[in-house]
PDB file of N, CA and C in Angstrom:
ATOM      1  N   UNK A   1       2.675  60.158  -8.034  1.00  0.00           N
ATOM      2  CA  UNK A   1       2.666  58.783  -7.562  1.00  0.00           C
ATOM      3  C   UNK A   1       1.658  57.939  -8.335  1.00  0.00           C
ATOM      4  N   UNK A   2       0.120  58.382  -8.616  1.00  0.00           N
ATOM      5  CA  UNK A   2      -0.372  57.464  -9.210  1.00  0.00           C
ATOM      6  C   UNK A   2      -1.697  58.585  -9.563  1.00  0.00           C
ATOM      7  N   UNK A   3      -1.916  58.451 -11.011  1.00  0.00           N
ATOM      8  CA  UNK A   3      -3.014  59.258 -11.560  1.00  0.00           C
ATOM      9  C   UNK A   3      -4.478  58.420 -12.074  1.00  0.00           C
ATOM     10  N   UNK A   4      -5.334  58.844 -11.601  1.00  0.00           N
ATOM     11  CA  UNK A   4      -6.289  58.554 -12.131  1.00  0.00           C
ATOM     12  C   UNK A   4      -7.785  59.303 -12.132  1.00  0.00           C
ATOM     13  N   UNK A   5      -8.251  59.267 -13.745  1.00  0.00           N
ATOM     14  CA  UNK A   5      -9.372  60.681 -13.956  1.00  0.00           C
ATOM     15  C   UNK A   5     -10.555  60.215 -13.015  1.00  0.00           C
ATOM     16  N   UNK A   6     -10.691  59.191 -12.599  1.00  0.00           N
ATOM     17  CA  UNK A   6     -12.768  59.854 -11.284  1.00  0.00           C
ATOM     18  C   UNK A   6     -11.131  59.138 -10.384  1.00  0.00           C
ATOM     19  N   UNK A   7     -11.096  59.837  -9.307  1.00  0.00           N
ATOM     20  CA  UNK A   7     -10.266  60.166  -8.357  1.00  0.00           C
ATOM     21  C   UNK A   7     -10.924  59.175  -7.180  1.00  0.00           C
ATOM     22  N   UNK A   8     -10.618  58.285  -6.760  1.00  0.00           N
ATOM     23  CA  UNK A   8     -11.448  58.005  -5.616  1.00  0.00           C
ATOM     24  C   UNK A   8     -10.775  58.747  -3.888  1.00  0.00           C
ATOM     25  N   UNK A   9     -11.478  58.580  -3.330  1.00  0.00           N
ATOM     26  CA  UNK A   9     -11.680  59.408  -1.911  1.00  0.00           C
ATOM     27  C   UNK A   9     -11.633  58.587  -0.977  1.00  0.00           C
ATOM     28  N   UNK A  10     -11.138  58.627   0.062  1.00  0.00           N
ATOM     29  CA  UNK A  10     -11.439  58.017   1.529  1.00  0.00           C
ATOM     30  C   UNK A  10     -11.625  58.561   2.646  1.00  0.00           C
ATOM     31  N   UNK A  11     -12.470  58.227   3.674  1.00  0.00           N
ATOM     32  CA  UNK A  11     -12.622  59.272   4.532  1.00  0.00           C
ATOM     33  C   UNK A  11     -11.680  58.516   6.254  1.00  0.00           C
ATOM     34  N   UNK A  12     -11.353  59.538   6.187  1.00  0.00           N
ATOM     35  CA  UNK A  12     -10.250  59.233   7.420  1.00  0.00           C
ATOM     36  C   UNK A  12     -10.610  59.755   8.928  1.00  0.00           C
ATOM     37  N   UNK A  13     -10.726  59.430   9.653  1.00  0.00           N
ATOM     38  CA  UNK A  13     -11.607  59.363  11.262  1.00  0.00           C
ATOM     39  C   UNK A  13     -10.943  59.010  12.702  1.00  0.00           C
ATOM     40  N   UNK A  14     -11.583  57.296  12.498  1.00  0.00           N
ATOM     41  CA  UNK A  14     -10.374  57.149  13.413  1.00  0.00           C
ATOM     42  C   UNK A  14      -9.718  56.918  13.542  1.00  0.00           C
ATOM     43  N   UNK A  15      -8.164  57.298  12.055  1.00  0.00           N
ATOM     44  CA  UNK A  15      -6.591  56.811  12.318  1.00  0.00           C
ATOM     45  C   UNK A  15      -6.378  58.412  12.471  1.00  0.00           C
ATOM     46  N   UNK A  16      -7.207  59.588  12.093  1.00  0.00           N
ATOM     47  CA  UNK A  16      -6.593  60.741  12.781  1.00  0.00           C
ATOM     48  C   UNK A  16      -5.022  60.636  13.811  1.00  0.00           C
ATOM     49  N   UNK A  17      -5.894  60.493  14.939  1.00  0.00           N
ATOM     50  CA  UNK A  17      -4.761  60.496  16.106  1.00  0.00           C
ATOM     51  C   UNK A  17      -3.537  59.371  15.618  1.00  0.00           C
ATOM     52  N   UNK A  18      -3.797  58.544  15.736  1.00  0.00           N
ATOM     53  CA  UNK A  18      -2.650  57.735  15.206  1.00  0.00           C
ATOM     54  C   UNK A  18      -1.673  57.774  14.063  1.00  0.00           C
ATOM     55  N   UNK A  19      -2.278  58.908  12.911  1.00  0.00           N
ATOM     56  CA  UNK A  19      -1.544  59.773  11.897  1.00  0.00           C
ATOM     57  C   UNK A  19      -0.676  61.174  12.510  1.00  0.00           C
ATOM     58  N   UNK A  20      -1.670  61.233  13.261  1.00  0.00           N
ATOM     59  CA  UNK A  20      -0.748  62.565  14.451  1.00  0.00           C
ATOM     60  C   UNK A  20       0.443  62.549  14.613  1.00  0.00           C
ATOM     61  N   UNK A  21       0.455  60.915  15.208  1.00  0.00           N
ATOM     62  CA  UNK A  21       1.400  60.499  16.390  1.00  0.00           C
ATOM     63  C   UNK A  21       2.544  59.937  15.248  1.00  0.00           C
ATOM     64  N   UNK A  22       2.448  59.466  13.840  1.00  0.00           N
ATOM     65  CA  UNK A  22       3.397  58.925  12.899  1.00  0.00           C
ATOM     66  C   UNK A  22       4.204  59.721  12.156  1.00  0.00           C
ATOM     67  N   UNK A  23       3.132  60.985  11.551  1.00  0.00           N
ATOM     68  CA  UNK A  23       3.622  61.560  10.682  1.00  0.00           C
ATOM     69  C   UNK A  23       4.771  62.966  11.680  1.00  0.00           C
ATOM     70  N   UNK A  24       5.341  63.596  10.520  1.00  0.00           N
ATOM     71  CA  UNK A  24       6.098  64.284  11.399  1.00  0.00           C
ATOM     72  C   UNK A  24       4.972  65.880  11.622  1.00  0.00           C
ATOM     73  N   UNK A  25       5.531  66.448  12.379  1.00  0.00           N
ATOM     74  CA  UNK A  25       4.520  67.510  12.522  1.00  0.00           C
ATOM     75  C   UNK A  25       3.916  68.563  11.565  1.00  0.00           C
ATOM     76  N   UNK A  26       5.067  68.543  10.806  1.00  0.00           N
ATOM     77  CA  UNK A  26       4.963  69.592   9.536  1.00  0.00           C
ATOM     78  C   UNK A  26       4.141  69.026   8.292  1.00  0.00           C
ATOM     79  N   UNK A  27       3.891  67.486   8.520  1.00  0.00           N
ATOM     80  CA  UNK A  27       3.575  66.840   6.895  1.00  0.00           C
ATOM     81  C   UNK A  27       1.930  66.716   7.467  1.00  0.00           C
ATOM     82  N   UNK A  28       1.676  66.469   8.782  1.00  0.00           N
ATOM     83  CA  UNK A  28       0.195  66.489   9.538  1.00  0.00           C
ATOM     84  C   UNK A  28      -0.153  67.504   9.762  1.00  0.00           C
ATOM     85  N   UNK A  29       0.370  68.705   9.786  1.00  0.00           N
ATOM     86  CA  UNK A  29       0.048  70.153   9.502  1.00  0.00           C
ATOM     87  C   UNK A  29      -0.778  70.647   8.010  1.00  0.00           C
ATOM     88  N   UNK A  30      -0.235  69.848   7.293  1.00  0.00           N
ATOM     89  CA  UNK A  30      -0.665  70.012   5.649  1.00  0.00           C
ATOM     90  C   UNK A  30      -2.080  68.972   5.063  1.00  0.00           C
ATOM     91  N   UNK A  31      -2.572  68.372   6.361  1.00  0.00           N
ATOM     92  CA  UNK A  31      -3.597  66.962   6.064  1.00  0.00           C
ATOM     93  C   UNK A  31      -4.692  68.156   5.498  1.00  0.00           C
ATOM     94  N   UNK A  32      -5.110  69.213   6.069  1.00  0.00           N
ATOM     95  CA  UNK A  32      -6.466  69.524   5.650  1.00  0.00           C
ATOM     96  C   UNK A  32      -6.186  70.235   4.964  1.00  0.00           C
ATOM     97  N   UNK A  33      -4.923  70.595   4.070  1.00  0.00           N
ATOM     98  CA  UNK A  33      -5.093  70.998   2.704  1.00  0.00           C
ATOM     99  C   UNK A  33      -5.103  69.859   1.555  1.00  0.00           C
ATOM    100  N   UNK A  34      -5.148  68.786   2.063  1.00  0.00           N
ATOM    101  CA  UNK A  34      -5.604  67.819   1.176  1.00  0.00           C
ATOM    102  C   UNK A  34      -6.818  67.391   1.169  1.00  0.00           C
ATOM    103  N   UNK A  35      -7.804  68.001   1.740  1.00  0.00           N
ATOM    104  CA  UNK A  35      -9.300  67.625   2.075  1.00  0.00           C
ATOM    105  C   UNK A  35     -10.004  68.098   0.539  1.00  0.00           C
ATOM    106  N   UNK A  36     -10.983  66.925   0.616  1.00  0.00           N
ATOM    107  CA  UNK A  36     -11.638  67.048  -1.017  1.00  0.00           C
ATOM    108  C   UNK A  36     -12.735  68.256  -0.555  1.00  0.00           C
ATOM    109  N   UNK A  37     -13.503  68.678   0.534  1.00  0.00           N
ATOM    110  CA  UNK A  37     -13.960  69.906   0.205  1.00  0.00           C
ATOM    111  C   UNK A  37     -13.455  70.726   1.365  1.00  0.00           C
ATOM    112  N   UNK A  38     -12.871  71.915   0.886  1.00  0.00           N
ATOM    113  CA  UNK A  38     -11.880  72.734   1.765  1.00  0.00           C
ATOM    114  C   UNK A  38     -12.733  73.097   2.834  1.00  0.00           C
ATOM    115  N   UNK A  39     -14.207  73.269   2.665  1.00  0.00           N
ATOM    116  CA  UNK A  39     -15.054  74.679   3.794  1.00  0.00           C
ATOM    117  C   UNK A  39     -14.984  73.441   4.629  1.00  0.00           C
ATOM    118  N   UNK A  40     -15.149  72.092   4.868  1.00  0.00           N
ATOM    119  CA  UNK A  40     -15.322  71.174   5.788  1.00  0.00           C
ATOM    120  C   UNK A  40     -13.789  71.023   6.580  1.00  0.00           C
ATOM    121  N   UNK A  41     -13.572  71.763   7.870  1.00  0.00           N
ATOM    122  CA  UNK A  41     -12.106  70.870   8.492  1.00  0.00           C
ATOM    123  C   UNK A  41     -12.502  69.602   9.178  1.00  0.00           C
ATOM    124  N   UNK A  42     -11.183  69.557   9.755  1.00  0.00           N
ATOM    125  CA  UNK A  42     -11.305  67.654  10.638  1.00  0.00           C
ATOM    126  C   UNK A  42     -12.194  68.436  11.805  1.00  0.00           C
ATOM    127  N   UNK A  43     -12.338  69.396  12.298  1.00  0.00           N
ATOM    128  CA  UNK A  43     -13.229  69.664  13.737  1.00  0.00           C
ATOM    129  C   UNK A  43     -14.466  70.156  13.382  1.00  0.00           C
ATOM    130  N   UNK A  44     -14.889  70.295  11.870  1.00  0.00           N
ATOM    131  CA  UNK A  44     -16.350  70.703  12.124  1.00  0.00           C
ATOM    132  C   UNK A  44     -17.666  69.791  12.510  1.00  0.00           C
ATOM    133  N   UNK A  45     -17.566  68.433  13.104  1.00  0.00           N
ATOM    134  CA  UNK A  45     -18.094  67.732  13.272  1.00  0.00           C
ATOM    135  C   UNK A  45     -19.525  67.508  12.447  1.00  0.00           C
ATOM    136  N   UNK A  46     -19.285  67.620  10.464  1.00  0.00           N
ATOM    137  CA  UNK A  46     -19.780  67.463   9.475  1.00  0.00           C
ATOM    138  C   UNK A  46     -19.272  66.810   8.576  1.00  0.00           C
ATOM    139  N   UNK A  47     -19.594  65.955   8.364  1.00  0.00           N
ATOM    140  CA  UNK A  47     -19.404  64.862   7.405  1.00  0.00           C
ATOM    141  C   UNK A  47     -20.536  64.701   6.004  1.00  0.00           C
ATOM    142  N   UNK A  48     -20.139  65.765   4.821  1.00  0.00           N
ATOM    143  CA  UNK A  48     -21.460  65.756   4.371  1.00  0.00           C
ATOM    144  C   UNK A  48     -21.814  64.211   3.168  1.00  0.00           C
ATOM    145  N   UNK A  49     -22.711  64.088   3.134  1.00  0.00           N
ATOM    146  CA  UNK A  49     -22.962  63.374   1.947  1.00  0.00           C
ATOM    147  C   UNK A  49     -23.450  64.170   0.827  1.00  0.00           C
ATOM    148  N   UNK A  50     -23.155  64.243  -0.506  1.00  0.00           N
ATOM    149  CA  UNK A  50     -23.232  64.942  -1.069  1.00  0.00           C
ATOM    150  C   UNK A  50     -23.562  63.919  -2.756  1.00  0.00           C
ATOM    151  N   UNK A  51     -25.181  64.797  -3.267  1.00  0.00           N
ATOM    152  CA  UNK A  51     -25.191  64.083  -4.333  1.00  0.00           C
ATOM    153  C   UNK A  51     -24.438  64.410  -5.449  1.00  0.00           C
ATOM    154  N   UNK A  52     -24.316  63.481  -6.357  1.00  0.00           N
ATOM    155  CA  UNK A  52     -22.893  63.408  -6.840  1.00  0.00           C
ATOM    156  C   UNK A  52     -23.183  64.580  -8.268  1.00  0.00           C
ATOM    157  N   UNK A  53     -24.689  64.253  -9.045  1.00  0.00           N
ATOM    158  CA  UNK A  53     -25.492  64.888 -10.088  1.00  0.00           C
ATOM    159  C   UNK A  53     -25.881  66.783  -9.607  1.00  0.00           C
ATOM    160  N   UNK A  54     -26.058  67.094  -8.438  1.00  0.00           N
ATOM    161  CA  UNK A  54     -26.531  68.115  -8.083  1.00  0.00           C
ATOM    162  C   UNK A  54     -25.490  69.089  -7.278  1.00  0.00           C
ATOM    163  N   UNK A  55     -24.945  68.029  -6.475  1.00  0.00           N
ATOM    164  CA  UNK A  55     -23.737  68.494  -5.987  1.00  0.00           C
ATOM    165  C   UNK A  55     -24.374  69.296  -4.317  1.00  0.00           C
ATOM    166  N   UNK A  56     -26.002  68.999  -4.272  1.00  0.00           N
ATOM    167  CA  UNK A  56     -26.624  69.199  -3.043  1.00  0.00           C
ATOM    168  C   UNK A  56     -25.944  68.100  -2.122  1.00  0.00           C
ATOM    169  N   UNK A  57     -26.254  68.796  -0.581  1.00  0.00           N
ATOM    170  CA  UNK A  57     -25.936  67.911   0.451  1.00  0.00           C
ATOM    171  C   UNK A  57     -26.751  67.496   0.936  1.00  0.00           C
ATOM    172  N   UNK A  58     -27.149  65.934   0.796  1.00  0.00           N
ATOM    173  CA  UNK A  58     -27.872  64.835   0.790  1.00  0.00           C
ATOM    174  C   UNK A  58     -28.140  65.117   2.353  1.00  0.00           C
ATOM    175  N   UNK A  59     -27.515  64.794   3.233  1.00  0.00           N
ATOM    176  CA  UNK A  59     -27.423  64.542   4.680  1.00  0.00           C
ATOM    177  C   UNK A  59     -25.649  64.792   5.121  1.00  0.00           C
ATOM    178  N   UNK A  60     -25.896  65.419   6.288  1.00  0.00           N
ATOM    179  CA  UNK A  60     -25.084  65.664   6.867  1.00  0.00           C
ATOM    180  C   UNK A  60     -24.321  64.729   7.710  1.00  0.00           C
ATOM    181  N   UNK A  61     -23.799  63.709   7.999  1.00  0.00           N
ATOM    182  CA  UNK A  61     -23.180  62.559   9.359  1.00  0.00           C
ATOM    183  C   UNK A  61     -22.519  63.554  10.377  1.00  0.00           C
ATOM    184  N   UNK A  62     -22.481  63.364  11.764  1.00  0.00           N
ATOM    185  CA  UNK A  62     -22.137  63.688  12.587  1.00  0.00           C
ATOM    186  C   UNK A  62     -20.800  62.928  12.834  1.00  0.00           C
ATOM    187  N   UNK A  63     -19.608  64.048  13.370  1.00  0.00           N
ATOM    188  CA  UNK A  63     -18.380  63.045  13.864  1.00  0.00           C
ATOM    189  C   UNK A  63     -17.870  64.049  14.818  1.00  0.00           C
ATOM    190  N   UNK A  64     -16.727  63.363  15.261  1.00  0.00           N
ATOM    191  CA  UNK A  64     -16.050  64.488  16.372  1.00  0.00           C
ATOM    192  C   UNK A  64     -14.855  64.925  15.455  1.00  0.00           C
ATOM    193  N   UNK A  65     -14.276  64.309  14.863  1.00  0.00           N
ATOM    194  CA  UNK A  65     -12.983  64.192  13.919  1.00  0.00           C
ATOM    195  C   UNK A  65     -13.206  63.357  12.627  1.00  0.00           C
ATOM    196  N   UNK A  66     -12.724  64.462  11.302  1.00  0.00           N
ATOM    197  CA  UNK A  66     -12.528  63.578  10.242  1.00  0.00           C
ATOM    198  C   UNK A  66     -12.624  64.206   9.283  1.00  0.00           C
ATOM    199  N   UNK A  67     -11.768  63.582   7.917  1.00  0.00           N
ATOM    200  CA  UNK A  67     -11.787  64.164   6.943  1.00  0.00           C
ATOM    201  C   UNK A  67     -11.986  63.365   5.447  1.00  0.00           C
ATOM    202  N   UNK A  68     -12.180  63.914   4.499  1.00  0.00           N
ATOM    203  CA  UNK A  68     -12.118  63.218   3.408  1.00  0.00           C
ATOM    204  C   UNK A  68     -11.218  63.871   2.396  1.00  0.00           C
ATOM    205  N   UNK A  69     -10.397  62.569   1.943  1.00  0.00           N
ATOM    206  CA  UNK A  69      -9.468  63.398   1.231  1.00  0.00           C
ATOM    207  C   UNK A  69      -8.999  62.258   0.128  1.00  0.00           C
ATOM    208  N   UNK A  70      -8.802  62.830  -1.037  1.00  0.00           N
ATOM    209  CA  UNK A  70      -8.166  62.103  -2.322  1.00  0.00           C
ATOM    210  C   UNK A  70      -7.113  60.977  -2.111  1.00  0.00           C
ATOM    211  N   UNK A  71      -7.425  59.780  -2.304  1.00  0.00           N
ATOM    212  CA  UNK A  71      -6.352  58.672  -1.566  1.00  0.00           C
ATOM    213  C   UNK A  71      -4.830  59.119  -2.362  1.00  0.00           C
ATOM    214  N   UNK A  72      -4.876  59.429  -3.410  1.00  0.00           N
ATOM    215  CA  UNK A  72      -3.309  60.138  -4.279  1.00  0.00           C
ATOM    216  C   UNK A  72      -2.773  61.196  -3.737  1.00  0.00           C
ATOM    217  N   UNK A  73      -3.793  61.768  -3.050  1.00  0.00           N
ATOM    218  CA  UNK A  73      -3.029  63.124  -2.170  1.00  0.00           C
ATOM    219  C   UNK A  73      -2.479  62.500  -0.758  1.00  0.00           C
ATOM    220  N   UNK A  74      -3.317  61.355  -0.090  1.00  0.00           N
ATOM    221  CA  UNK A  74      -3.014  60.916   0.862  1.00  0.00           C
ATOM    222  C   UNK A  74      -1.848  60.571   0.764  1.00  0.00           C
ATOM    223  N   UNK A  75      -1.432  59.561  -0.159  1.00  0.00           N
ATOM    224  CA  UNK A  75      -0.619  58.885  -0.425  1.00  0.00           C
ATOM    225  C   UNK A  75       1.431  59.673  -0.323  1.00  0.00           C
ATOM    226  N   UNK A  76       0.394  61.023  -1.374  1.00  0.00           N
ATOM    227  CA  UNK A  76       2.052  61.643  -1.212  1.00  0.00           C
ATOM    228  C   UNK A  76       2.183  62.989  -0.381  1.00  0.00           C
ATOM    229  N   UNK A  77       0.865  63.006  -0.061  1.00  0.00           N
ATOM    230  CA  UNK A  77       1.567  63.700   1.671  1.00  0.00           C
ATOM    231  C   UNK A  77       2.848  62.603   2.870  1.00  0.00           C
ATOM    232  N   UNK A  78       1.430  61.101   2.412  1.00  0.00           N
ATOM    233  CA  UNK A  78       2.578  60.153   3.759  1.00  0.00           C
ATOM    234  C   UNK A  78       4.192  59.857   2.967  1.00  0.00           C
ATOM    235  N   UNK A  79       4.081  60.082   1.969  1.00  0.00           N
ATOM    236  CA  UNK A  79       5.486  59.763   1.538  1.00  0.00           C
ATOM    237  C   UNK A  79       6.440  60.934   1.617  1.00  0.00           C
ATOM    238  N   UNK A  80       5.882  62.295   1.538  1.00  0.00           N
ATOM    239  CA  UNK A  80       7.133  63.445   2.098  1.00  0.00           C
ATOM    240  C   UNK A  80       8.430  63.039   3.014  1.00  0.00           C
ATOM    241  N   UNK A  81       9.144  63.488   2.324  1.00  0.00           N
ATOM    242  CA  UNK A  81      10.299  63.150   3.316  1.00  0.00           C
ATOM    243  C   UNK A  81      10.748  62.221   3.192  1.00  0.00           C
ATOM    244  N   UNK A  82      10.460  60.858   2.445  1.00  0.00           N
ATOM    245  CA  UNK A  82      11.153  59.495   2.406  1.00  0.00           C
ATOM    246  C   UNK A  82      11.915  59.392   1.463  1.00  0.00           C
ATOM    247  N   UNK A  83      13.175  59.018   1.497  1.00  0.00           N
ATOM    248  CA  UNK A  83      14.338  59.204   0.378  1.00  0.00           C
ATOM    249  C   UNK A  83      13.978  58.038  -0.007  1.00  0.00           C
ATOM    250  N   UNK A  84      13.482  57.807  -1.112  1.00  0.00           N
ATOM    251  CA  UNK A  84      13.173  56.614  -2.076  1.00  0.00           C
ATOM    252  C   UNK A  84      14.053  56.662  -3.261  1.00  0.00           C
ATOM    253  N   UNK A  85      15.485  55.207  -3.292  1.00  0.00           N
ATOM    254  CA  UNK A  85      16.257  55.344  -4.572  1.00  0.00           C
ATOM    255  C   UNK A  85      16.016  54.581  -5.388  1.00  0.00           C
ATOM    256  N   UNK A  86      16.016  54.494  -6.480  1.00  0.00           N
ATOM    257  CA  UNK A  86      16.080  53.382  -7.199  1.00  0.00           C
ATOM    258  C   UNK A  86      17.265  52.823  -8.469  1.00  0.00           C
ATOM    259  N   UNK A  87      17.382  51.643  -8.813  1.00  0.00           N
ATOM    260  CA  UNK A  87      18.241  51.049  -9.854  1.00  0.00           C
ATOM    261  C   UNK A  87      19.500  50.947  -8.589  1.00  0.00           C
ATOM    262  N   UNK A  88      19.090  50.813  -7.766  1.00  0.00           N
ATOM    263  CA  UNK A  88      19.793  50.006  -6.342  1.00  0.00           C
ATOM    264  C   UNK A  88      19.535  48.208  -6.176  1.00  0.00           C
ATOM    265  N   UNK A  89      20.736  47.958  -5.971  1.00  0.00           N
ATOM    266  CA  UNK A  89      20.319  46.539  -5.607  1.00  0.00           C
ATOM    267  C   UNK A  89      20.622  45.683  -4.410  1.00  0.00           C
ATOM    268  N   UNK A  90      20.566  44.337  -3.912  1.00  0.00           N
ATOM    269  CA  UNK A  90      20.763  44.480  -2.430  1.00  0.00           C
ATOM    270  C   UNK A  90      22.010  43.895  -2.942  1.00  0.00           C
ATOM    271  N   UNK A  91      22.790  43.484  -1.910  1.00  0.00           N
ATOM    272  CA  UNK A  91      24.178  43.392  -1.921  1.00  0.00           C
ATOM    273  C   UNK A  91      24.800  42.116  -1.188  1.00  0.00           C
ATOM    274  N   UNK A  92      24.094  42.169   0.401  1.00  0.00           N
ATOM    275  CA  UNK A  92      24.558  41.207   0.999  1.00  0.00           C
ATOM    276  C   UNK A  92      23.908  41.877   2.191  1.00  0.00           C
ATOM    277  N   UNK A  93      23.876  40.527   3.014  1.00  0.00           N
ATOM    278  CA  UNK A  93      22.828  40.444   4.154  1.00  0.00           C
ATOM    279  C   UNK A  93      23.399  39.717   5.254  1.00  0.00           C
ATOM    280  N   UNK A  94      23.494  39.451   6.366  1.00  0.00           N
ATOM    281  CA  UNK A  94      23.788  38.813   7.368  1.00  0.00           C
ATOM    282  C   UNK A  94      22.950  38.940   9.038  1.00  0.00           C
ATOM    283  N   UNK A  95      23.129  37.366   9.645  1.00  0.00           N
ATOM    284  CA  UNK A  95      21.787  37.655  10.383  1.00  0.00           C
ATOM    285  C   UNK A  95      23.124  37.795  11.966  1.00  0.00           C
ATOM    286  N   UNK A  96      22.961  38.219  12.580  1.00  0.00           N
ATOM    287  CA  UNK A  96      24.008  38.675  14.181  1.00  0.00           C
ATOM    288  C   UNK A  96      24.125  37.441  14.872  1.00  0.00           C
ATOM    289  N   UNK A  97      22.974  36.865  14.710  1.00  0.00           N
ATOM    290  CA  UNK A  97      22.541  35.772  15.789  1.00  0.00           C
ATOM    291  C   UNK A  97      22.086  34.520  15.069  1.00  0.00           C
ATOM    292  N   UNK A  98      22.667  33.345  15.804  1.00  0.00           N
ATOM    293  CA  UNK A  98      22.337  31.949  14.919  1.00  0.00           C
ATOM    294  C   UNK A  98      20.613  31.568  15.454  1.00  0.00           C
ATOM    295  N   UNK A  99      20.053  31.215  14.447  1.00  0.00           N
ATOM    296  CA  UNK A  99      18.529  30.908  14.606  1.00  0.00           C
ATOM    297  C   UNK A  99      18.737  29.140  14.783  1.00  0.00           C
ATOM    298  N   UNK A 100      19.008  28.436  14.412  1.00  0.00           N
ATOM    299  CA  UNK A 100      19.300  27.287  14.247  1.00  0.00           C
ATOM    300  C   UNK A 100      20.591  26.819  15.064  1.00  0.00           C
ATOM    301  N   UNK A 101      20.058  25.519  15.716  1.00  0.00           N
ATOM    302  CA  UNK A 101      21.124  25.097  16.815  1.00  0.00           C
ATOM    303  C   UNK A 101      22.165  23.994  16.272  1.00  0.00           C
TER     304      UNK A 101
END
């Protein structure tokens, strides 16, 4: 879907549940193998900061839920499953109901 060499990251918290509830069960089954460091899951309530030169952990954040994970991995985990075609074009459109009196 989209490559790029320093990878940026996002950390994901509180749309957890609400990713739960969207994705299908099998593609939210696969979220924490997209986590940028594997030993951390969404329940260890560790969030590390980590320096970037040493690769020590700066400080730890406290959470109840959450993960950090590669926004390109995010991206095509949420797209599994979506039949995306292309060199399609639209055709014709019609609305059921008159908007205008």
């Amino acid at each position: 879907m989209n490559y790029r060499s320093n990878e940026w990251t996002m950390g994901i918290h509180w749309a957890l549940p609400l990713l739960q509830e969207i994705l299908p069960a099998e593609v939210y089954a696969k979220l924490p193998d997209n986590a940028c460091n594997l030993t951390e899951g969404i329940h260890s309530g560790h969030y590390p900061i980590i320096n970037g030169e040493t690769g020590d952990v700066m400080v730890g954040v406290p959470y109840a839920h959450g993960l950090r994970v590669a926004r390109s991995k995010m991206r095509a985990l949420c797209a599994e499953g979506i039949n995306v075609q292309v060199s399609r074009s639209w055709q014709n459109s019609t609305i059921p109901w008159q908007i205008w009196g």
